[in-house]
C-alpha atoms as a PDB file:
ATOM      1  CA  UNK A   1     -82.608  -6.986  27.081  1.00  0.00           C
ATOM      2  CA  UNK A   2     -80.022  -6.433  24.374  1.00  0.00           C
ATOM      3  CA  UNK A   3     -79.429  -3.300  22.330  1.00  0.00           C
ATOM      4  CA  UNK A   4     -80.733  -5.720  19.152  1.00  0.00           C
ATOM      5  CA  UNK A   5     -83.751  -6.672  20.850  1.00  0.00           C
ATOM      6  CA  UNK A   6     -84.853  -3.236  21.861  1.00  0.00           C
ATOM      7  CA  UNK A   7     -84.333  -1.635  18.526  1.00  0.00           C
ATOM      8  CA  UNK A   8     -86.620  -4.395  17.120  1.00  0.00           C
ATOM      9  CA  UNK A   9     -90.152  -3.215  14.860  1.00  0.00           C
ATOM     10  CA  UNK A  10     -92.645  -4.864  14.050  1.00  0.00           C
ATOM     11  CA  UNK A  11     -93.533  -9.211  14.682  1.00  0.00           C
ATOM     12  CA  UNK A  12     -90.369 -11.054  15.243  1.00  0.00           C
ATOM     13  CA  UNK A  13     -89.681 -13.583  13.358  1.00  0.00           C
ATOM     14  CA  UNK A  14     -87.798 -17.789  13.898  1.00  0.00           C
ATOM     15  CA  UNK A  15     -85.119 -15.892  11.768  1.00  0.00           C
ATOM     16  CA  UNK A  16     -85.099 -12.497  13.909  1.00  0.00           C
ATOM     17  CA  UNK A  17     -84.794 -14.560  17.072  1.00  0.00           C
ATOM     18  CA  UNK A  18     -82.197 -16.891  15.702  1.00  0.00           C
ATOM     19  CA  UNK A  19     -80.188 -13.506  14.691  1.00  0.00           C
ATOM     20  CA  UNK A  20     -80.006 -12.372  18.823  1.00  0.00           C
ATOM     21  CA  UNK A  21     -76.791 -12.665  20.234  1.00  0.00           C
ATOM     22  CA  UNK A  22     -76.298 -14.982  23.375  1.00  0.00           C
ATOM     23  CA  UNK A  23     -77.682 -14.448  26.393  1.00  0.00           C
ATOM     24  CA  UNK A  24     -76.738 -16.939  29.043  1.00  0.00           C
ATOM     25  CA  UNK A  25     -79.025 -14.201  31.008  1.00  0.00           C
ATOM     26  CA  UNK A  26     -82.425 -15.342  29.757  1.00  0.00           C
ATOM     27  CA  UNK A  27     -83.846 -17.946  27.440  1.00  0.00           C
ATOM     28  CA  UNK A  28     -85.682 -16.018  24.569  1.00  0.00           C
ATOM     29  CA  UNK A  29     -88.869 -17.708  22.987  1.00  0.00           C
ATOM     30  CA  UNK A  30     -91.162 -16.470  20.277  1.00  0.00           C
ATOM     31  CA  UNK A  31     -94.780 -17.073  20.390  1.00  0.00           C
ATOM     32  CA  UNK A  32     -97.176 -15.111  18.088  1.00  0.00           C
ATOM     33  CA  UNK A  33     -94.564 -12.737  17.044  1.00  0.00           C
ATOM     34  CA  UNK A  34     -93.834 -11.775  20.201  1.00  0.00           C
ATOM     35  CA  UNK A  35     -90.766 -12.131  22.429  1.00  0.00           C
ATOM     36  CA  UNK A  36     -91.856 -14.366  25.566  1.00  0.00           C
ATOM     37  CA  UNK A  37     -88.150 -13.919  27.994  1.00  0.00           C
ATOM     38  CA  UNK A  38     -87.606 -15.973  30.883  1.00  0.00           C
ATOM     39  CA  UNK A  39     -84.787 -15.675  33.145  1.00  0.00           C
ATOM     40  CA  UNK A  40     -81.813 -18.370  33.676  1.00  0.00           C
ATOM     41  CA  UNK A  41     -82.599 -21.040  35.798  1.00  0.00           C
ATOM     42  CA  UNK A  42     -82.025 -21.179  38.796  1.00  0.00           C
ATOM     43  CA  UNK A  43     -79.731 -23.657  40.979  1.00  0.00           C
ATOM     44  CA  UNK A  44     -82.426 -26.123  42.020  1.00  0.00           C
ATOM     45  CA  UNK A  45     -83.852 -26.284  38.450  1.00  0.00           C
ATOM     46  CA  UNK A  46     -80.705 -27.103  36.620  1.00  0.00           C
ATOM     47  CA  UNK A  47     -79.790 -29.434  39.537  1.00  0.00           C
ATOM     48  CA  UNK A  48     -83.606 -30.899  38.823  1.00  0.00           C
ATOM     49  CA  UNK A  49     -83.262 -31.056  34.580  1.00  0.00           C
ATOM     50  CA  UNK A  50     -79.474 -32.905  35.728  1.00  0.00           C
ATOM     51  CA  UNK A  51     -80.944 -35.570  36.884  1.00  0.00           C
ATOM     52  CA  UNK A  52     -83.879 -35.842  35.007  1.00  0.00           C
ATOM     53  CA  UNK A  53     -81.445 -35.756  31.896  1.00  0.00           C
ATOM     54  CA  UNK A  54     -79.396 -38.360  33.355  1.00  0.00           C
ATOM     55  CA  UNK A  55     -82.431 -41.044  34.532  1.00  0.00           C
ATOM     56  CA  UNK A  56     -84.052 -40.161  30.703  1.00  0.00           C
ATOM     57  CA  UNK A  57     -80.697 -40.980  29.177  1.00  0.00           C
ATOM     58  CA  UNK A  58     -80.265 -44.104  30.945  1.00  0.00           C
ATOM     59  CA  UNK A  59     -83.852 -45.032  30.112  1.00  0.00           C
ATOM     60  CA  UNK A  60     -83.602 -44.745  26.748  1.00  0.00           C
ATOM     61  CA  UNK A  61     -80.512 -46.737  26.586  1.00  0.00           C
ATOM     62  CA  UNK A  62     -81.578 -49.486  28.288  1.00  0.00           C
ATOM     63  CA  UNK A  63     -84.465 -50.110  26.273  1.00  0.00           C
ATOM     64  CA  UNK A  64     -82.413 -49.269  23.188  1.00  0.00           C
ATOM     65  CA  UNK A  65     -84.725 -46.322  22.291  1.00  0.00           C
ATOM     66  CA  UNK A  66     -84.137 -44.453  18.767  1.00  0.00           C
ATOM     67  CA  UNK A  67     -84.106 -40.866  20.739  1.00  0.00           C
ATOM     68  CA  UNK A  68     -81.460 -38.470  21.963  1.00  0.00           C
ATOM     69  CA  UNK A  69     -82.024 -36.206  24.851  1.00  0.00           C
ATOM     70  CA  UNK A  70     -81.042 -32.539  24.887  1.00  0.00           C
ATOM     71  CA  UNK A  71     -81.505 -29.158  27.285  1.00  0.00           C
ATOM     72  CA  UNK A  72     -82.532 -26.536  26.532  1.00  0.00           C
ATOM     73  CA  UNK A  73     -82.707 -26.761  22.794  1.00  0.00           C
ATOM     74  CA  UNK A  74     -84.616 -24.934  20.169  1.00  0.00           C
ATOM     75  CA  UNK A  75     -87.843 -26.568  19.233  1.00  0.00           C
ATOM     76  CA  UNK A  76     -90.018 -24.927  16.211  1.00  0.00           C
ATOM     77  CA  UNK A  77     -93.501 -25.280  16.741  1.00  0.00           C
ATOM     78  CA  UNK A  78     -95.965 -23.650  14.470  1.00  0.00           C
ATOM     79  CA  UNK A  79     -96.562 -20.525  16.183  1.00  0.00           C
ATOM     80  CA  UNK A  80     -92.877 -19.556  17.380  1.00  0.00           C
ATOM     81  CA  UNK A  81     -89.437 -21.323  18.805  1.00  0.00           C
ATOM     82  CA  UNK A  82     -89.795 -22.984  22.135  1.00  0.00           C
ATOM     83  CA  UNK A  83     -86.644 -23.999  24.405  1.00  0.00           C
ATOM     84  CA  UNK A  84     -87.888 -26.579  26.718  1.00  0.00           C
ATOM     85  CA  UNK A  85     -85.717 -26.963  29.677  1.00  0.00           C
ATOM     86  CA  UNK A  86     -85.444 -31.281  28.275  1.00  0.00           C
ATOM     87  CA  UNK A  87     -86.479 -32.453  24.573  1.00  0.00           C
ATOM     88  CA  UNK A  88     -86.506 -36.223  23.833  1.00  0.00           C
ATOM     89  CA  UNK A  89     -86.170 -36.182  19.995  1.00  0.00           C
ATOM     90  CA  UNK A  90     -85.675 -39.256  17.579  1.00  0.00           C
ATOM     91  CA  UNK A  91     -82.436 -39.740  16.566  1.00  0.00           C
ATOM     92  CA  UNK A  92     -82.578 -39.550  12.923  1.00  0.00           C
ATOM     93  CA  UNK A  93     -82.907 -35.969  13.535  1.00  0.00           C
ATOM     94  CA  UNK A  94     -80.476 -33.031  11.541  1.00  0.00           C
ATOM     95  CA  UNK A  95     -77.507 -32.303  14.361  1.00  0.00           C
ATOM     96  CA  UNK A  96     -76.196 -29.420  11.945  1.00  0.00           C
ATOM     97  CA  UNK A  97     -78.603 -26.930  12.203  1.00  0.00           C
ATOM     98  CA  UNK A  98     -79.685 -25.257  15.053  1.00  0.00           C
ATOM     99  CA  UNK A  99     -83.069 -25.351  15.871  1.00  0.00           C
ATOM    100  CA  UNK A 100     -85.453 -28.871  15.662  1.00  0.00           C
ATOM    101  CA  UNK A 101     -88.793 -28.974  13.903  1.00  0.00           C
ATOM    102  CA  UNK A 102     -91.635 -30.061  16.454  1.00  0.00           C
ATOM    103  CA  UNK A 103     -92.437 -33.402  14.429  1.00  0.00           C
ATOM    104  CA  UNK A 104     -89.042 -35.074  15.185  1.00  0.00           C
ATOM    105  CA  UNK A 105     -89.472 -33.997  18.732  1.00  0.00           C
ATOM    106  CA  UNK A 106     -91.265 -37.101  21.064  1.00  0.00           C
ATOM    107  CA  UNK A 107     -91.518 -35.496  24.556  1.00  0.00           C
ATOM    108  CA  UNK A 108     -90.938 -32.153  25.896  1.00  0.00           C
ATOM    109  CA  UNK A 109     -89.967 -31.322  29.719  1.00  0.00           C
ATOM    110  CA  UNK A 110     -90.390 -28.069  31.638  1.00  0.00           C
ATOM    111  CA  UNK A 111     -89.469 -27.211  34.973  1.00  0.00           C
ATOM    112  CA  UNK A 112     -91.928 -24.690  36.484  1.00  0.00           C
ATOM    113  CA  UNK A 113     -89.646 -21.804  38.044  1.00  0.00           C
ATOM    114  CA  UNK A 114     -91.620 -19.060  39.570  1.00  0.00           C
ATOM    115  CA  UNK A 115     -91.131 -16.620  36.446  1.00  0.00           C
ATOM    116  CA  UNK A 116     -92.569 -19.520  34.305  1.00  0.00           C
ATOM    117  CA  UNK A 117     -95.217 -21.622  36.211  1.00  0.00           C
ATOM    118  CA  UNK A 118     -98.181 -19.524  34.750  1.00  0.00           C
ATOM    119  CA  UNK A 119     -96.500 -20.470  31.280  1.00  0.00           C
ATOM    120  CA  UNK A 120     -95.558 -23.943  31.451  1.00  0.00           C
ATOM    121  CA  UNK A 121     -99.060 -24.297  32.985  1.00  0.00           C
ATOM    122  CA  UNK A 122    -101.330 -22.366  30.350  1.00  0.00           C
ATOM    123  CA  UNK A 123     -99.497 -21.721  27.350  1.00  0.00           C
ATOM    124  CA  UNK A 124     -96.593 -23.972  26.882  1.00  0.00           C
ATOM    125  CA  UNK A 125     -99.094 -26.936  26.935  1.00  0.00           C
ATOM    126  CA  UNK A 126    -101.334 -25.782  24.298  1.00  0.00           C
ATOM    127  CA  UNK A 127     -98.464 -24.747  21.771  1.00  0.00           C
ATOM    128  CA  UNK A 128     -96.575 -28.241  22.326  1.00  0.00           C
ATOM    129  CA  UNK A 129     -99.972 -29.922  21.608  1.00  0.00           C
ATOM    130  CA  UNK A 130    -101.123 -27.760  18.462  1.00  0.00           C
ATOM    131  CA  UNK A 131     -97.289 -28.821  17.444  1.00  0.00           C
ATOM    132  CA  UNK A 132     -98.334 -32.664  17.871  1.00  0.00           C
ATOM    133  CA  UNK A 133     -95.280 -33.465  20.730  1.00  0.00           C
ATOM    134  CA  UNK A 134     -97.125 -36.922  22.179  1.00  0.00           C
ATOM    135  CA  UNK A 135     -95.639 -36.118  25.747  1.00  0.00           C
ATOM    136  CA  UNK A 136     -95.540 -33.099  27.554  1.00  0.00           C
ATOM    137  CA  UNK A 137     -94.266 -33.843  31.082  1.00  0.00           C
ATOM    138  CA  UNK A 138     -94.052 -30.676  33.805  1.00  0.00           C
ATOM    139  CA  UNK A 139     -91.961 -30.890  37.135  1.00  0.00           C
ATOM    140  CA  UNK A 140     -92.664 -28.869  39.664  1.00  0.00           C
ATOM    141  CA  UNK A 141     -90.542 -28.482  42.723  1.00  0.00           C
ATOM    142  CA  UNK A 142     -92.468 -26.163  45.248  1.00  0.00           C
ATOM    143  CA  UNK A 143     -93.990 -26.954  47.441  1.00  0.00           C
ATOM    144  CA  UNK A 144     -93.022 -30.750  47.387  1.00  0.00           C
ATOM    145  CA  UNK A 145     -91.810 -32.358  43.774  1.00  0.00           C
ATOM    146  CA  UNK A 146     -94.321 -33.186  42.113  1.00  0.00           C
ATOM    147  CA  UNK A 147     -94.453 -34.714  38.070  1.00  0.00           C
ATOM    148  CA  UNK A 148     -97.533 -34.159  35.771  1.00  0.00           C
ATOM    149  CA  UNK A 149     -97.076 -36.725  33.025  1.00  0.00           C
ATOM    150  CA  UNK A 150     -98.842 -35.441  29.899  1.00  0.00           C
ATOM    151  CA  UNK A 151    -100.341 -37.446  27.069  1.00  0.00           C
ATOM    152  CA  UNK A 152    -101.601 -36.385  23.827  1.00  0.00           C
ATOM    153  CA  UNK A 153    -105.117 -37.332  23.715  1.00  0.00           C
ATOM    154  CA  UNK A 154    -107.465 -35.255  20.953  1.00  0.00           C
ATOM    155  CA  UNK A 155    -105.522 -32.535  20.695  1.00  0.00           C
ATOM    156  CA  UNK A 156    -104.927 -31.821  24.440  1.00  0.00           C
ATOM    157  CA  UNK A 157    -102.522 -33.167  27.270  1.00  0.00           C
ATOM    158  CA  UNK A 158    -103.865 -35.595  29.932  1.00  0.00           C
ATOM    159  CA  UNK A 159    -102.230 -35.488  32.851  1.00  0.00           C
ATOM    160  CA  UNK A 160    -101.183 -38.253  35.304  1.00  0.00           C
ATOM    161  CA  UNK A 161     -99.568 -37.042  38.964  1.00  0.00           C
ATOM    162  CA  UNK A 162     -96.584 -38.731  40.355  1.00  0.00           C
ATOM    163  CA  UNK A 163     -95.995 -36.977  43.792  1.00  0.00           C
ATOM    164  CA  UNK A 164     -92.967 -36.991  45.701  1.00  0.00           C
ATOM    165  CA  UNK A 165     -92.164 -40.402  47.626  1.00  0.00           C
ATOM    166  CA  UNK A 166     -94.406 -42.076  44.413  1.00  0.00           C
ATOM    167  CA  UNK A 167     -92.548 -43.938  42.022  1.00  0.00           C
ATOM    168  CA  UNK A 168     -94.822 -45.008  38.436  1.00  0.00           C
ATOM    169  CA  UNK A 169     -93.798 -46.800  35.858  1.00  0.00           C
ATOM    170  CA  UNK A 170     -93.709 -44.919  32.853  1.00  0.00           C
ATOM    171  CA  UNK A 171     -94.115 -46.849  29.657  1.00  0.00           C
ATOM    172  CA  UNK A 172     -93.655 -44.172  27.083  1.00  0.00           C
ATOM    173  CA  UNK A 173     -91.908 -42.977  24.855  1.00  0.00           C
ATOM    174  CA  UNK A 174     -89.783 -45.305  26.664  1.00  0.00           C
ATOM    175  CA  UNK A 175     -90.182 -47.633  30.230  1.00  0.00           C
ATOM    176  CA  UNK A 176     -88.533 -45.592  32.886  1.00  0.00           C
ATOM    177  CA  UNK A 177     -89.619 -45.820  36.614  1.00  0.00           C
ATOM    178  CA  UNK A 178     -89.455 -42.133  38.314  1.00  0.00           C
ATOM    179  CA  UNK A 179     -89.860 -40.732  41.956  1.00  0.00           C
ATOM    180  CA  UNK A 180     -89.806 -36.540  41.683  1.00  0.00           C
ATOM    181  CA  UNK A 181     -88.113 -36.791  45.005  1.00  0.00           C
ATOM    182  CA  UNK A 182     -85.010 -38.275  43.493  1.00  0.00           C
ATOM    183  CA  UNK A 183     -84.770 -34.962  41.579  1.00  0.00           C
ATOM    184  CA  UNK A 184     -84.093 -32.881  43.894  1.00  0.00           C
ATOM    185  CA  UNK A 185     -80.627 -31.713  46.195  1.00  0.00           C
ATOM    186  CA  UNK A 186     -81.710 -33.070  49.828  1.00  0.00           C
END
């Protein structure tokens, strides 16, 4: 943790997080006023949010969707400052700033890591919900990839499985036809 962080009183604040210096260590989020730190991903991950980032960004093309995907970007949601490992975000959205207010953001994708699955299980969801993100979508690689497609329905995510060697058709925010399987290094 950095010198900043540890001299640090009091609730933190979008501003006090913002103020950090770079750590290509750990991705810092803020929920409640608290610091929530997660390390760097690891090699499997980032190989995983490659090519989930690449089969997104061709989807969205293709059907000439208004969005842009990004990694790991900073997503204000009204109880902190997320960084989802993928963000699909409508285009019209400010590029100068820094950070992205949840309403431009359309779906939201985190890769459950072993320092984060109790997270992107529990909490994540909840916070990207009370934010109003329509999709929340969570890959998980061990023991077998595995995609849970979330869905905004009255306030909560429902969740559709896609298992490894399963291909569905999405059809939001935009059609895209995905096998977890083909995320992954063999």
């Amino acid at each position: 943790m950095s010198v900043a962080a540890a001299d640090h009183y009091g609730p933190w604040t979008v501003d006090d997080v913002l103020a950090l210096p770079e750590d290509p260590r750990n991705r810092i989020e803020l929920v409640g006023g608290a610091l929530m730190m997660s390390p760097a991903p690891g090699l499997a991950h980032q190989w995983a949010s490659h090519r989930l980032h690449v089969l997104l960004e061709q989807a969205a093309e293709t059907a000439k969707a208004p969005v842009l995907v990004f990694d790991a970007i900073n997503v204000l949601v009204p109880d902190g400052l997320m960084i989802p490992d993928l963000a699909v975000v409508d285009e019209g959205v400010d590029l100068s700033g820094v950070t992205v207010h949840a309403q431009d953001v359309i779906a939201v994708v985190e890769i459950a890591s072993p320092s984060t699955r109790v997270a992107d299980r529990k909490m994540k969801p909840a916070l990207y919900a009370a934010a109003g993100i329509e999709h929340y979508w969570r890959l998980e690689l061990e023991p077998a990839p595995r995609l849970y497609l979330g869905h905004l329905e009255h306030g909560a995510y429902s969740d559709r499985l896609v298992q490894a060697g399963q291909t569905t058709a999405v059809t939001e925010p935009f059609p895209l036809d995905i096998d977890p399987a083909r995320l992954v290094k063999r």
